[in-house]
N, C-alpha and C. Protein backbone atom coordinates (compact mmCIF):
# COMPACT_ATOMS: atom_id res chain seq x y z
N UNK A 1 28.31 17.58 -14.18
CA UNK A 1 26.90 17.31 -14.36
C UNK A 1 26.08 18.54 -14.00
N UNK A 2 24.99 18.63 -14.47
CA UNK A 2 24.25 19.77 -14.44
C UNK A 2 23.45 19.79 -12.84
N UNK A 3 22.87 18.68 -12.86
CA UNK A 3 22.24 18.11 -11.26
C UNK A 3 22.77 17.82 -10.08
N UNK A 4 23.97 18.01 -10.37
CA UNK A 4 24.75 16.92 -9.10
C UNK A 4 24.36 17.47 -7.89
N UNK A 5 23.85 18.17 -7.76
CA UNK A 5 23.67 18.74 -6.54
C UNK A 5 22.49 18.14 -5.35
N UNK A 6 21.02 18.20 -6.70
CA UNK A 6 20.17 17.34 -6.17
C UNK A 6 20.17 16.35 -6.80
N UNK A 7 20.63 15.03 -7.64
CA UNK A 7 21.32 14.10 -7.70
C UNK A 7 21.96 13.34 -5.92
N UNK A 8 22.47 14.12 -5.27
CA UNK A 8 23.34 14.01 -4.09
C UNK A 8 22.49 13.90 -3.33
N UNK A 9 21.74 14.63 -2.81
CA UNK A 9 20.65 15.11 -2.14
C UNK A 9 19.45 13.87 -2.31
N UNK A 10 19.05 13.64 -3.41
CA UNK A 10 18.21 12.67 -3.81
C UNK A 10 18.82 11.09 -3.12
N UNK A 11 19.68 11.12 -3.55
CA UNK A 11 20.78 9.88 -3.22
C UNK A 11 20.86 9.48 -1.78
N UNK A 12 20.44 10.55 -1.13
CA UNK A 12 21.36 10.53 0.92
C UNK A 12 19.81 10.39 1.13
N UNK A 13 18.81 11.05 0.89
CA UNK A 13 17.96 11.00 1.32
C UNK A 13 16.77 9.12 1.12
N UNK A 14 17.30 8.90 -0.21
CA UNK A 14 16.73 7.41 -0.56
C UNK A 14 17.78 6.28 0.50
N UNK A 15 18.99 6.56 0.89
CA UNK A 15 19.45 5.84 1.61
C UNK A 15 19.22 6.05 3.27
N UNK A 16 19.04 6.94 3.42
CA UNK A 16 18.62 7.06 4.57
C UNK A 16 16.97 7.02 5.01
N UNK A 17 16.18 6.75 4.06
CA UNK A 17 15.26 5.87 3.54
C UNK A 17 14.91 4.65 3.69
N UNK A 18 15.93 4.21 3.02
CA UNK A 18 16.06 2.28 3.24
C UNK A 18 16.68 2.14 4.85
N UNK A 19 17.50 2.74 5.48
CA UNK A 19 17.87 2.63 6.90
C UNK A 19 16.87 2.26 7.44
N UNK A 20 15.82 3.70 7.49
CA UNK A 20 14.65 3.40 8.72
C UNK A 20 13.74 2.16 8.22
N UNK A 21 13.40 2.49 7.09
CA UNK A 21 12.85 1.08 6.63
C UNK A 21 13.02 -0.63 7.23
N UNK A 22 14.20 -0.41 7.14
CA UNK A 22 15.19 -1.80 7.75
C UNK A 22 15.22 -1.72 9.47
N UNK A 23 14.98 -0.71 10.05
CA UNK A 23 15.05 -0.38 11.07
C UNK A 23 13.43 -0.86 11.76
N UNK A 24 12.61 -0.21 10.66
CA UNK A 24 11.02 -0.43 11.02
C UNK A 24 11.04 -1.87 10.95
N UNK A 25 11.37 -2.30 10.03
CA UNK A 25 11.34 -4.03 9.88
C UNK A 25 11.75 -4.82 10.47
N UNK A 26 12.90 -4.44 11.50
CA UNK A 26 13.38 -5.39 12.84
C UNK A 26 12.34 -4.98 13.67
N UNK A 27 11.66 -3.87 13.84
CA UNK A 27 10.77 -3.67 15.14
C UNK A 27 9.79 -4.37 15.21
N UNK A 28 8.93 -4.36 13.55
CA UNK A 28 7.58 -5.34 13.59
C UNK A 28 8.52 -6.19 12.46
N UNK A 29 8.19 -7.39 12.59
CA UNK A 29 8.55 -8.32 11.78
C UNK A 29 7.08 -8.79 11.26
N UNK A 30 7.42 -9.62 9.93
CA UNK A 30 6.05 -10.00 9.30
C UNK A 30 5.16 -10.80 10.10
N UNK A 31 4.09 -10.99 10.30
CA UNK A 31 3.17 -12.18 10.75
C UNK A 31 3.29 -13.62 9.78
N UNK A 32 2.83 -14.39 10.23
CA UNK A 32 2.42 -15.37 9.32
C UNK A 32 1.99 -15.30 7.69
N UNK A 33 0.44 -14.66 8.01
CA UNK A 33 0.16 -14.49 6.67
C UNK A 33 0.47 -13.59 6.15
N UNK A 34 1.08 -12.72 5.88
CA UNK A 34 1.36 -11.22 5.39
C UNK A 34 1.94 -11.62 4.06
N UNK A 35 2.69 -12.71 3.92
CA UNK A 35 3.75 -12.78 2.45
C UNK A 35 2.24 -13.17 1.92
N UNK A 36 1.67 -13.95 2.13
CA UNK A 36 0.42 -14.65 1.19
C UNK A 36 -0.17 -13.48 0.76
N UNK A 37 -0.92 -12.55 2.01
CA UNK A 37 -1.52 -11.45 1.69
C UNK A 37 -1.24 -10.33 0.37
N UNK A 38 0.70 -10.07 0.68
CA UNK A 38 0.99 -9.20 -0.43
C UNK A 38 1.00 -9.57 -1.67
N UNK A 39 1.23 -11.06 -1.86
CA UNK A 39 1.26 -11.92 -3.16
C UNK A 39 -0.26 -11.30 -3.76
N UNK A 40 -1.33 -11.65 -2.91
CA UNK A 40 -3.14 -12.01 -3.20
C UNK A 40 -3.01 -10.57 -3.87
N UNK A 41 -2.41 -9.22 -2.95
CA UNK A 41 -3.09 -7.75 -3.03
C UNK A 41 -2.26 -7.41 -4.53
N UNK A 42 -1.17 -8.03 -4.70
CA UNK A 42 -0.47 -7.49 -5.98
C UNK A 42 -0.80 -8.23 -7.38
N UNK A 43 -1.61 -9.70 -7.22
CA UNK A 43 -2.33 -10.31 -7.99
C UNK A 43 -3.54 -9.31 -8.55
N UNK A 44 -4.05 -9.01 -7.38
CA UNK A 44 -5.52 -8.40 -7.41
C UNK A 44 -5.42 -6.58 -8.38
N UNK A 45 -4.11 -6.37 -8.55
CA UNK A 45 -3.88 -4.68 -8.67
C UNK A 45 -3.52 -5.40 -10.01
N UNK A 46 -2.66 -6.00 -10.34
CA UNK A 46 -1.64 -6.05 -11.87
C UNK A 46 -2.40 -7.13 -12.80
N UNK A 47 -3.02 -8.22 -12.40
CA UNK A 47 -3.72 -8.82 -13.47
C UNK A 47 -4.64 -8.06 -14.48
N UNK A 48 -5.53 -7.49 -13.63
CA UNK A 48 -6.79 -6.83 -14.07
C UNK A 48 -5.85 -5.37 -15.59
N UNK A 49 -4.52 -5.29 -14.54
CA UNK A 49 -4.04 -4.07 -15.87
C UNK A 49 -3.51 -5.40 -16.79
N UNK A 50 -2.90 -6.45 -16.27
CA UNK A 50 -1.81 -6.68 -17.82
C UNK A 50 -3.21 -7.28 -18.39
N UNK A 51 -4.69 -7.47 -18.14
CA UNK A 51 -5.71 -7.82 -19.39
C UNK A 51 -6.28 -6.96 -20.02
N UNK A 52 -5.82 -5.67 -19.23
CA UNK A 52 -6.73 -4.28 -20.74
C UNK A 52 -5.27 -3.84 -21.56
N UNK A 53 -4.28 -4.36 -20.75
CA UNK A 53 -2.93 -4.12 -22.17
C UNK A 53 -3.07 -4.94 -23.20
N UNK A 54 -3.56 -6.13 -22.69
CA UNK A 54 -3.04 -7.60 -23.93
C UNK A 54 -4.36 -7.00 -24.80
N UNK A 55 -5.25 -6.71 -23.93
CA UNK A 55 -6.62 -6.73 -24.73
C UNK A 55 -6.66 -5.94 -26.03
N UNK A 56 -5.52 -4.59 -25.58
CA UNK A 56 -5.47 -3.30 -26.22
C UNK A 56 -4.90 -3.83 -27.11
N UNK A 57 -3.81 -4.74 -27.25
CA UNK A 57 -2.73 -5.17 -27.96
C UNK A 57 -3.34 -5.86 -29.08
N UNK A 58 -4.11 -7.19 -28.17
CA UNK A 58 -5.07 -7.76 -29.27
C UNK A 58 -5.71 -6.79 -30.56
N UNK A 59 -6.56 -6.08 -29.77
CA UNK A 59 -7.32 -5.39 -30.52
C UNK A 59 -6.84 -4.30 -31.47
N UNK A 60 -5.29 -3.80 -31.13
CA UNK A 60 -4.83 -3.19 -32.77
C UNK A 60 -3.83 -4.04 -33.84
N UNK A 61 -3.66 -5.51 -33.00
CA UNK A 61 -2.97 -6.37 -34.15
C UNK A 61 -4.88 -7.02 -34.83
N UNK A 62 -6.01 -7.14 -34.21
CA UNK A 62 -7.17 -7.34 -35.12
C UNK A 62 -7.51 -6.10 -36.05
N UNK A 63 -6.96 -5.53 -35.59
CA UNK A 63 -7.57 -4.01 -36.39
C UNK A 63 -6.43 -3.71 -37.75
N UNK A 64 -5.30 -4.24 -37.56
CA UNK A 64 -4.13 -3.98 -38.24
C UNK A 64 -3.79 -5.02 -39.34
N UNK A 65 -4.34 -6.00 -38.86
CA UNK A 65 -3.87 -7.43 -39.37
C UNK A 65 -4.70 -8.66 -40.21
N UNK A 66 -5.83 -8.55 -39.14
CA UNK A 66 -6.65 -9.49 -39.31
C UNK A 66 -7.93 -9.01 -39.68
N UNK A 67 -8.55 -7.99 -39.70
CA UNK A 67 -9.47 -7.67 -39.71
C UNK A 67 -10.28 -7.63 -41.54
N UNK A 68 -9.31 -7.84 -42.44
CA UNK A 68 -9.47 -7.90 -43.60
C UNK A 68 -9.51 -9.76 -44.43
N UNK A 69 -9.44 -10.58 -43.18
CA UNK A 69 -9.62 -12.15 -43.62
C UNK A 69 -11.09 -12.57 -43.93
């Protein structure tokens, strides 16, 4: 392989990554509300995009399709 080098490198470093991660996560554990919270904050980020995709979508199947009825 042309990369393997940082391929390898990339690899040790994402796993030793997820270690401390897992490590941080036994130290503080979640609160109560926190799962609700991340649900609300990832609602609040990705809806708003998947309605200017559909919108976009809409609007070149009206432009492509329908727009001549």
């Amino acid at each position: 392989m042309f990369f393997q080098k940082k391929l390898k490198r990339v690899l040790t470093n994402q796993k030793e990554a997820e270690k401390r991660f897992e490590e941080t996560l036994k130290e503080a554990p979640l609160e109560k509300n926190d799962r609700l919270a991340m649900i609300l904050a990832a609602l609040i980020v990705f809806i708003p995009a998947l309605l200017v995709v559909f919108a976009v979508f809409a609007a070149v199947l009206y432009f492509f399709f329908f727009r001549y009825f």
